[in-house]
N, C-alpha and C. Protein backbone atom coordinates (compact mmCIF):
# COMPACT_ATOMS: atom_id res chain seq x y z
N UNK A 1 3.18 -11.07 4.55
CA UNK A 1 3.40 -9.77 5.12
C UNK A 1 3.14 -8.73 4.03
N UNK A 2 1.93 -7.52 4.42
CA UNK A 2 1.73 -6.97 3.29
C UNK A 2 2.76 -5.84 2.66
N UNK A 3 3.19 -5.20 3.56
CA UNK A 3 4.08 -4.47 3.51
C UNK A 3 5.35 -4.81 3.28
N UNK A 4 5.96 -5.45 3.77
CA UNK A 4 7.30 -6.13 3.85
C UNK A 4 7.96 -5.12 5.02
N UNK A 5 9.09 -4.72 4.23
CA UNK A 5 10.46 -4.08 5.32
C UNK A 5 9.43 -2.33 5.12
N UNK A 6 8.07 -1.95 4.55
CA UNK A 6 8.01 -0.92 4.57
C UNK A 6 7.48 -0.45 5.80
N UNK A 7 7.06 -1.88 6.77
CA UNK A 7 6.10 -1.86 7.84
C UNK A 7 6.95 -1.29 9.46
N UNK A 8 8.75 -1.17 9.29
CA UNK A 8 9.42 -0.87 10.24
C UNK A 8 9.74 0.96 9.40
N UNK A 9 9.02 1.32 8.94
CA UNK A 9 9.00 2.71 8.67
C UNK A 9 8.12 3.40 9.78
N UNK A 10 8.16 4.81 9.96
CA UNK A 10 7.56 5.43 11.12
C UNK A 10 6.99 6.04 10.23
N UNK A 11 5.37 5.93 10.59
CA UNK A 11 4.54 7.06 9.73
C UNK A 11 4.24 8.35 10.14
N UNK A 12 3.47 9.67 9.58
CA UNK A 12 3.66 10.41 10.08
C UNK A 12 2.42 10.30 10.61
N UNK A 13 1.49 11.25 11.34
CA UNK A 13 0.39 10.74 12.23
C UNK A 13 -0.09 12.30 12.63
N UNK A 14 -1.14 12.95 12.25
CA UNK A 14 -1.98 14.18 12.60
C UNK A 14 -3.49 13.25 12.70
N UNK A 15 -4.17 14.34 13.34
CA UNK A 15 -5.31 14.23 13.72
C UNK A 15 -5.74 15.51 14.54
N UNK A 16 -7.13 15.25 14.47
CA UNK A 16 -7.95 16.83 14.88
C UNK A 16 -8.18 16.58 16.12
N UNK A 17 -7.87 15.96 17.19
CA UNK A 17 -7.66 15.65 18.56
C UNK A 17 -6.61 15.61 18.68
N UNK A 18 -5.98 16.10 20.28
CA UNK A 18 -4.82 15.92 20.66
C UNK A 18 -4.64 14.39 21.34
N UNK A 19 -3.14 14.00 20.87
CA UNK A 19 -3.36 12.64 20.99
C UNK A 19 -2.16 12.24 22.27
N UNK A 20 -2.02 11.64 23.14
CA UNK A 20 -1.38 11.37 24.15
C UNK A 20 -0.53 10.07 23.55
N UNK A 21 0.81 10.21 23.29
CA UNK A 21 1.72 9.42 22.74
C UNK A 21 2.03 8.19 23.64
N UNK A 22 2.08 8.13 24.76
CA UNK A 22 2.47 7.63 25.92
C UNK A 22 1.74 6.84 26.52
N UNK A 23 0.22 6.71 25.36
CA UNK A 23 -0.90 5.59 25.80
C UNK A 23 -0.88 4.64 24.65
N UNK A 24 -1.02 3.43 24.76
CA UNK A 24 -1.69 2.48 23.27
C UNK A 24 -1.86 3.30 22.72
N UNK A 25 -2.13 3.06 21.11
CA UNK A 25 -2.39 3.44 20.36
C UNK A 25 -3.19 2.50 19.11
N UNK A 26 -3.60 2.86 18.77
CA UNK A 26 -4.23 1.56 17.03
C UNK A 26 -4.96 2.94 15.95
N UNK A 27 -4.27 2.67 15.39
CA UNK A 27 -4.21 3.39 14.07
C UNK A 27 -5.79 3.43 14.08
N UNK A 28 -6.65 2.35 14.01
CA UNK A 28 -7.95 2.54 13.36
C UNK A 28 -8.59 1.68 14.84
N UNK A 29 -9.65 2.48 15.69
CA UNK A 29 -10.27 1.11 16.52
C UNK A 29 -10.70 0.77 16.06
N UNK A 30 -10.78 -0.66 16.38
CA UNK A 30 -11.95 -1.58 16.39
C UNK A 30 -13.32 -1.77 16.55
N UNK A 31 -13.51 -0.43 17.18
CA UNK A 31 -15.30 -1.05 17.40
C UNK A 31 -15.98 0.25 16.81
N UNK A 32 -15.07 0.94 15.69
CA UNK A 32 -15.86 2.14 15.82
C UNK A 32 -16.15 1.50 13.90
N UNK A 33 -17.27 2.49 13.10
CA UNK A 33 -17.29 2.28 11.95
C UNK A 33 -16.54 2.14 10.99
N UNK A 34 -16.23 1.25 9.55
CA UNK A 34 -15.08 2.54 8.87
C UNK A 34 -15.10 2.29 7.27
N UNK A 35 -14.81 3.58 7.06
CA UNK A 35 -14.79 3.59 5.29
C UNK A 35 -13.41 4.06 4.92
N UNK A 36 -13.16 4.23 3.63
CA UNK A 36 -12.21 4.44 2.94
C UNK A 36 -12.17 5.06 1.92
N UNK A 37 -11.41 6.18 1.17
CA UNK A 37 -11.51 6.66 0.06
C UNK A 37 -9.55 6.90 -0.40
N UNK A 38 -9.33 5.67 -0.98
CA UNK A 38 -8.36 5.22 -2.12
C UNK A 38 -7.86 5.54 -3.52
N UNK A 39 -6.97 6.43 -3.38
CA UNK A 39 -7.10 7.20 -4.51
C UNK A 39 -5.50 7.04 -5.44
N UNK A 40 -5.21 6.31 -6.22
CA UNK A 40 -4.13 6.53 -7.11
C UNK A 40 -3.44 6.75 -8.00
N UNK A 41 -3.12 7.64 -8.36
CA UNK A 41 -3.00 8.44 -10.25
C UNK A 41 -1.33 7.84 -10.30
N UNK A 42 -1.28 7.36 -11.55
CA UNK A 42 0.17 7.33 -11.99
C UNK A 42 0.35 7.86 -13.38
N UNK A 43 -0.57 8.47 -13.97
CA UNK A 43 -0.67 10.03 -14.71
C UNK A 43 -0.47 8.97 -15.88
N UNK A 44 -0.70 8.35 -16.29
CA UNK A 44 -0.09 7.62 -18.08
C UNK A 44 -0.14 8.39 -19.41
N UNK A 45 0.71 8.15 -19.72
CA UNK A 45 1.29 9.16 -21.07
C UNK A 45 1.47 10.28 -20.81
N UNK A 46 1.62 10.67 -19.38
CA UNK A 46 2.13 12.33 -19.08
C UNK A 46 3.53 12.61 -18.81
N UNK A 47 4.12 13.88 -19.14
CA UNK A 47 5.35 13.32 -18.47
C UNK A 47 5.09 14.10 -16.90
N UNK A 48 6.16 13.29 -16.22
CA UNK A 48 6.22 13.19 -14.98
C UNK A 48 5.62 11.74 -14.77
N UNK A 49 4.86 10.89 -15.82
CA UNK A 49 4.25 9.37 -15.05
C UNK A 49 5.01 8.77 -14.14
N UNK A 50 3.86 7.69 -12.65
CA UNK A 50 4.81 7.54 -12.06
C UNK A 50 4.09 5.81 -12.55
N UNK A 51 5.20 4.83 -11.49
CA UNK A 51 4.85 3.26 -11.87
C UNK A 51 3.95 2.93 -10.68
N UNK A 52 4.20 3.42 -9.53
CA UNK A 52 3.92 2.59 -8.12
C UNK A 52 2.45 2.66 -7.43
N UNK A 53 1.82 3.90 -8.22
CA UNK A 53 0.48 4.67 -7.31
C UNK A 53 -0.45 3.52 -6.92
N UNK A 54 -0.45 2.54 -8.29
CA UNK A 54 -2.09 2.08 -8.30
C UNK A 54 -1.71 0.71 -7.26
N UNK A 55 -0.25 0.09 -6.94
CA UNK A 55 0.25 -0.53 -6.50
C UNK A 55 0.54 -0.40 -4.92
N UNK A 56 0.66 1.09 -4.39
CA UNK A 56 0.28 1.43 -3.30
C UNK A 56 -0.89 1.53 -2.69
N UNK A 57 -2.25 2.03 -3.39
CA UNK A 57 -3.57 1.73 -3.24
C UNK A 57 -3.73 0.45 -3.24
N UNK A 58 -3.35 -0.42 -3.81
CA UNK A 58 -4.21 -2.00 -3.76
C UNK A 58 -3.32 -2.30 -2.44
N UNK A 59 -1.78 -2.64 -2.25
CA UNK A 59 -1.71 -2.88 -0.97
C UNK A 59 -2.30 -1.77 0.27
N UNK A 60 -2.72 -0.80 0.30
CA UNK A 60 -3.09 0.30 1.32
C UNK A 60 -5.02 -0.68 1.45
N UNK A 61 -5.32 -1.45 0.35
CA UNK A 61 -6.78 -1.85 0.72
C UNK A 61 -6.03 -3.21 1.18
N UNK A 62 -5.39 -4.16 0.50
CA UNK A 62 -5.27 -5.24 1.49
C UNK A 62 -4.61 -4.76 3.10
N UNK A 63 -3.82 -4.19 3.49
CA UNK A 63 -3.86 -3.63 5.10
C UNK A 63 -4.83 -3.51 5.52
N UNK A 64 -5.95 -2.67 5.02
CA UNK A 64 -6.48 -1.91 5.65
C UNK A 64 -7.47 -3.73 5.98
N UNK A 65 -7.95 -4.19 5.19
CA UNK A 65 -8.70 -4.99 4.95
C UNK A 65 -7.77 -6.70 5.81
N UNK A 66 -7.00 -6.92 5.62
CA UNK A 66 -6.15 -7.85 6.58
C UNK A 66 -6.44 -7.36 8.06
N UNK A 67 -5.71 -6.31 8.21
CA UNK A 67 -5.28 -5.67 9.80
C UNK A 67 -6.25 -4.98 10.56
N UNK A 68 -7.38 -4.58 10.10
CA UNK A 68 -7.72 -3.55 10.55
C UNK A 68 -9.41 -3.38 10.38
N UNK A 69 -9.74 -4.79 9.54
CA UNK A 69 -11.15 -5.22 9.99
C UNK A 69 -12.12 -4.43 8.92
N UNK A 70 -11.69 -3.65 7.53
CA UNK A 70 -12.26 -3.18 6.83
C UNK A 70 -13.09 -3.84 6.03
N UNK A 71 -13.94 -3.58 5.53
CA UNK A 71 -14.68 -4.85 4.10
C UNK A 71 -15.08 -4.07 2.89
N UNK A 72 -14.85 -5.12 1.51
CA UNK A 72 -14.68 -4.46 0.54
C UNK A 72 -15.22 -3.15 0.21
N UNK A 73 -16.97 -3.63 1.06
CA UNK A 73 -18.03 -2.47 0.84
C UNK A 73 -17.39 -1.24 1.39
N UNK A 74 -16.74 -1.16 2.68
CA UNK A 74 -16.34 0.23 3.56
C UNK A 74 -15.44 1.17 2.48
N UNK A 75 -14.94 0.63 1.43
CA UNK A 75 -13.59 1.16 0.45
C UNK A 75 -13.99 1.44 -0.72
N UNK A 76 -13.57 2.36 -0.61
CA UNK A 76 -14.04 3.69 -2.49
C UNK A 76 -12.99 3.40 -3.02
N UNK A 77 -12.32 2.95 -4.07
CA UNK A 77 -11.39 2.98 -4.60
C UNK A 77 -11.00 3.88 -6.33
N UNK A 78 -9.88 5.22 -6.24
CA UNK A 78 -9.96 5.80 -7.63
C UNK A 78 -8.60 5.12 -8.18
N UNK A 79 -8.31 4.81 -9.23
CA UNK A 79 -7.17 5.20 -9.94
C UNK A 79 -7.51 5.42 -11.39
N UNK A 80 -6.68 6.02 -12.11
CA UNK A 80 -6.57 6.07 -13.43
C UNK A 80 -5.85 4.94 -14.00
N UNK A 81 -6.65 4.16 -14.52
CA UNK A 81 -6.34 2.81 -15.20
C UNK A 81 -7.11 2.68 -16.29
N UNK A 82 -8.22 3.11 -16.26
CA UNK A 82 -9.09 3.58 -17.92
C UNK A 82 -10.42 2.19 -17.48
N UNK A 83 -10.20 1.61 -16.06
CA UNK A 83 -11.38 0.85 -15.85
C UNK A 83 -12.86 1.36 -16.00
N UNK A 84 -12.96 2.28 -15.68
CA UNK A 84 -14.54 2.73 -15.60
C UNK A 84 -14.37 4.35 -14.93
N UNK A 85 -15.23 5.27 -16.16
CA UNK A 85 -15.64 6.70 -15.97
C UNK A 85 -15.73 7.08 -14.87
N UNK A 86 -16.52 6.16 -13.79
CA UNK A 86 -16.63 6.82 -12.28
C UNK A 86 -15.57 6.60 -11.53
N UNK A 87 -14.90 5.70 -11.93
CA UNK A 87 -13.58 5.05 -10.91
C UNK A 87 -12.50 5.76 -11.40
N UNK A 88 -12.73 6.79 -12.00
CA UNK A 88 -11.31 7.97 -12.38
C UNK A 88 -10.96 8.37 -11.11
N UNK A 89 -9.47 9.30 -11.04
CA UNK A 89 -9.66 10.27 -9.76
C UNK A 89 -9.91 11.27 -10.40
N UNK A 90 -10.60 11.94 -11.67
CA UNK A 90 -11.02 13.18 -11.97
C UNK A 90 -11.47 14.09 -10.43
N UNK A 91 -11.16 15.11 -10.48
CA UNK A 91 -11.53 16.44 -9.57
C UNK A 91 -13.05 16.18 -9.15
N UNK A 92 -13.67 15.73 -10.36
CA UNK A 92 -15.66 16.02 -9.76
C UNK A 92 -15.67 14.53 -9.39
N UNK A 93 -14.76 13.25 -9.72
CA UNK A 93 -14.68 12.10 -8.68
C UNK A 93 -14.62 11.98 -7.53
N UNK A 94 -13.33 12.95 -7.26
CA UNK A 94 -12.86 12.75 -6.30
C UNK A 94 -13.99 14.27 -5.27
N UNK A 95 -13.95 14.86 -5.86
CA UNK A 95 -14.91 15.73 -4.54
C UNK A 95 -16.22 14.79 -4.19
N UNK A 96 -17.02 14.21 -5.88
CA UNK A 96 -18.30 13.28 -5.26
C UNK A 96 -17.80 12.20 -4.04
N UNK A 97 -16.98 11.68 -3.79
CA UNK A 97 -16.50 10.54 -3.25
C UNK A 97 -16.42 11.45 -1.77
N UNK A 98 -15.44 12.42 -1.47
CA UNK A 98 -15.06 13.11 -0.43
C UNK A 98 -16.54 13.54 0.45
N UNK A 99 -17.64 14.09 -0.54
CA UNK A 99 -18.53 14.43 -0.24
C UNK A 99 -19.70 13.47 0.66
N UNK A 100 -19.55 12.30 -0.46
CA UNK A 100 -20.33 11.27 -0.05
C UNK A 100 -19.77 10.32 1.91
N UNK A 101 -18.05 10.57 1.39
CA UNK A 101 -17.44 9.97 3.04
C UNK A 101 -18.20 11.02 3.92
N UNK A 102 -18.24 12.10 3.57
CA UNK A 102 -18.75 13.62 4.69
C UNK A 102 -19.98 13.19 5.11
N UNK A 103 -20.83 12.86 4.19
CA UNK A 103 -22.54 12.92 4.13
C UNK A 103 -22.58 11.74 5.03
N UNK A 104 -21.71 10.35 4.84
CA UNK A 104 -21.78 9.48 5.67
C UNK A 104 -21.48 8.64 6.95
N UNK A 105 -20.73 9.65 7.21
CA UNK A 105 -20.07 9.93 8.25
C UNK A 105 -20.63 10.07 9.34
N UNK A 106 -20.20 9.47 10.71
CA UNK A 106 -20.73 9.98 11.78
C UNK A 106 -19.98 10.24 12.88
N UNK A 107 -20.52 10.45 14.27
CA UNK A 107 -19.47 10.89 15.31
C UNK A 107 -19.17 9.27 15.22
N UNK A 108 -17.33 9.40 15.77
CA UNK A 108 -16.78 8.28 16.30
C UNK A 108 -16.58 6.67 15.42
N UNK A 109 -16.85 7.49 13.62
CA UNK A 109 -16.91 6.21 12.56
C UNK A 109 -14.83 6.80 12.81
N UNK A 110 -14.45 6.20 12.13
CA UNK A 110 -13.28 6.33 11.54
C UNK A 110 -13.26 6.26 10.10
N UNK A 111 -12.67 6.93 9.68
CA UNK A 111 -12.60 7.82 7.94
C UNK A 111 -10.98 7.54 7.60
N UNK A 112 -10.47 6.99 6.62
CA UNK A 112 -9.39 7.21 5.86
C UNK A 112 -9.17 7.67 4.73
N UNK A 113 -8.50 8.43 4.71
CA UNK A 113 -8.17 9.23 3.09
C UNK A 113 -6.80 8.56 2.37
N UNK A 114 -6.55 8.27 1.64
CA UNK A 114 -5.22 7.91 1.24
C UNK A 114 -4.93 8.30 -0.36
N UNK A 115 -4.05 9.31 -0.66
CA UNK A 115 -3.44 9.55 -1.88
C UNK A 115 -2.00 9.22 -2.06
N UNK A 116 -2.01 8.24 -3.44
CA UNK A 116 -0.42 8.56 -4.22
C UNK A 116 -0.69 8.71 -5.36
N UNK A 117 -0.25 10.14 -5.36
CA UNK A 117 0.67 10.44 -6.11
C UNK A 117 1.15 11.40 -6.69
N UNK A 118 1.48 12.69 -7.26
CA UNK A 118 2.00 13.83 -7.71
C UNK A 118 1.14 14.88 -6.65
N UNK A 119 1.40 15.55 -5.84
CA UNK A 119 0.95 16.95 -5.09
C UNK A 119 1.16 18.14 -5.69
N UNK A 120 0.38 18.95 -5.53
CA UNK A 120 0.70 20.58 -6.01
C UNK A 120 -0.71 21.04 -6.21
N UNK A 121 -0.98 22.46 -6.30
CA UNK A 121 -1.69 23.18 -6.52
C UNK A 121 -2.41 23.72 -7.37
N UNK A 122 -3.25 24.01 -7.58
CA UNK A 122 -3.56 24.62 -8.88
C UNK A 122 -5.06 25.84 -8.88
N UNK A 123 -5.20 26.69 -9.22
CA UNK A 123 -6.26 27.80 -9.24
C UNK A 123 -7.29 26.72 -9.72
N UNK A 124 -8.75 27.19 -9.05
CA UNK A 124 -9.76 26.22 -9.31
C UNK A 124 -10.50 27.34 -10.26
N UNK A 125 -10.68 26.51 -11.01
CA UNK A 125 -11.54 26.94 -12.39
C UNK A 125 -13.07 26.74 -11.93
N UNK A 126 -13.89 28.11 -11.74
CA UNK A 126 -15.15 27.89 -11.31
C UNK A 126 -16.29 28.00 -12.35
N UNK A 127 -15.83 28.04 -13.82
CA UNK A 127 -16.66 27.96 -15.25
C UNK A 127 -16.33 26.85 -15.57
């Protein structure tokens, strides 16, 4: 069980269609395309570091990949682990990656985004 006891949690659930609660439901169909863009910072040597990010991304790809019919190829995966320059979640990573799900995208694929870890804002530096 990939999840364990996290799998009787209620997630929260938006989407850019209105969705009729009161019919089936499946998180991801089945017959439609699908990719992934996996993203987990646990900030190392910063303060605020967290332990769990890169640990939530690897189980968020086995789900997705157990349950839900994904394959390795469909899944972008970032964290900061110091594996490899492109596999950062740096800002120009993570927009190339976002960009590339956009560019590849079509009507009726299914797209997942998934981030953990620290949220907030920040003024974008355009120099």
């Amino acid at each position: 069980q990939t999840l364990g006891n996290l799998s009787k949690q209620i997630p929260q659930l938006s989407g850019s269609r209105p969705i009729q609660m009161n019919r089936p439901f499946q998180f991801i169909p089945n017959s439609t395309r699908k990719r992934a863009l996996l993203i987990g910072i646990n900030y190392p040597g910063q303060q605020g570091e967290l332990s769990g990010c890169h640990n939530d991304v690897m189980n968020m790809k086995e789900y997705i990949i157990d349950t839900h019919g994904f394959t390795e190829s469909d899944i972008k995966v970032l964290m900061d682990n110091g594996s490899d320059q492109d596999e950062e979640p740096t800002f120009a990573n993570i927009m190339r990656e976002c960009r590339r799900l956009v560019a590849e995208s079509r009507a009726g694929d299914s797209v997942l985004f998934h981030f953990s870890g620290h949220g907030g804002r920040l003024r974008e530096d355009i120099n």
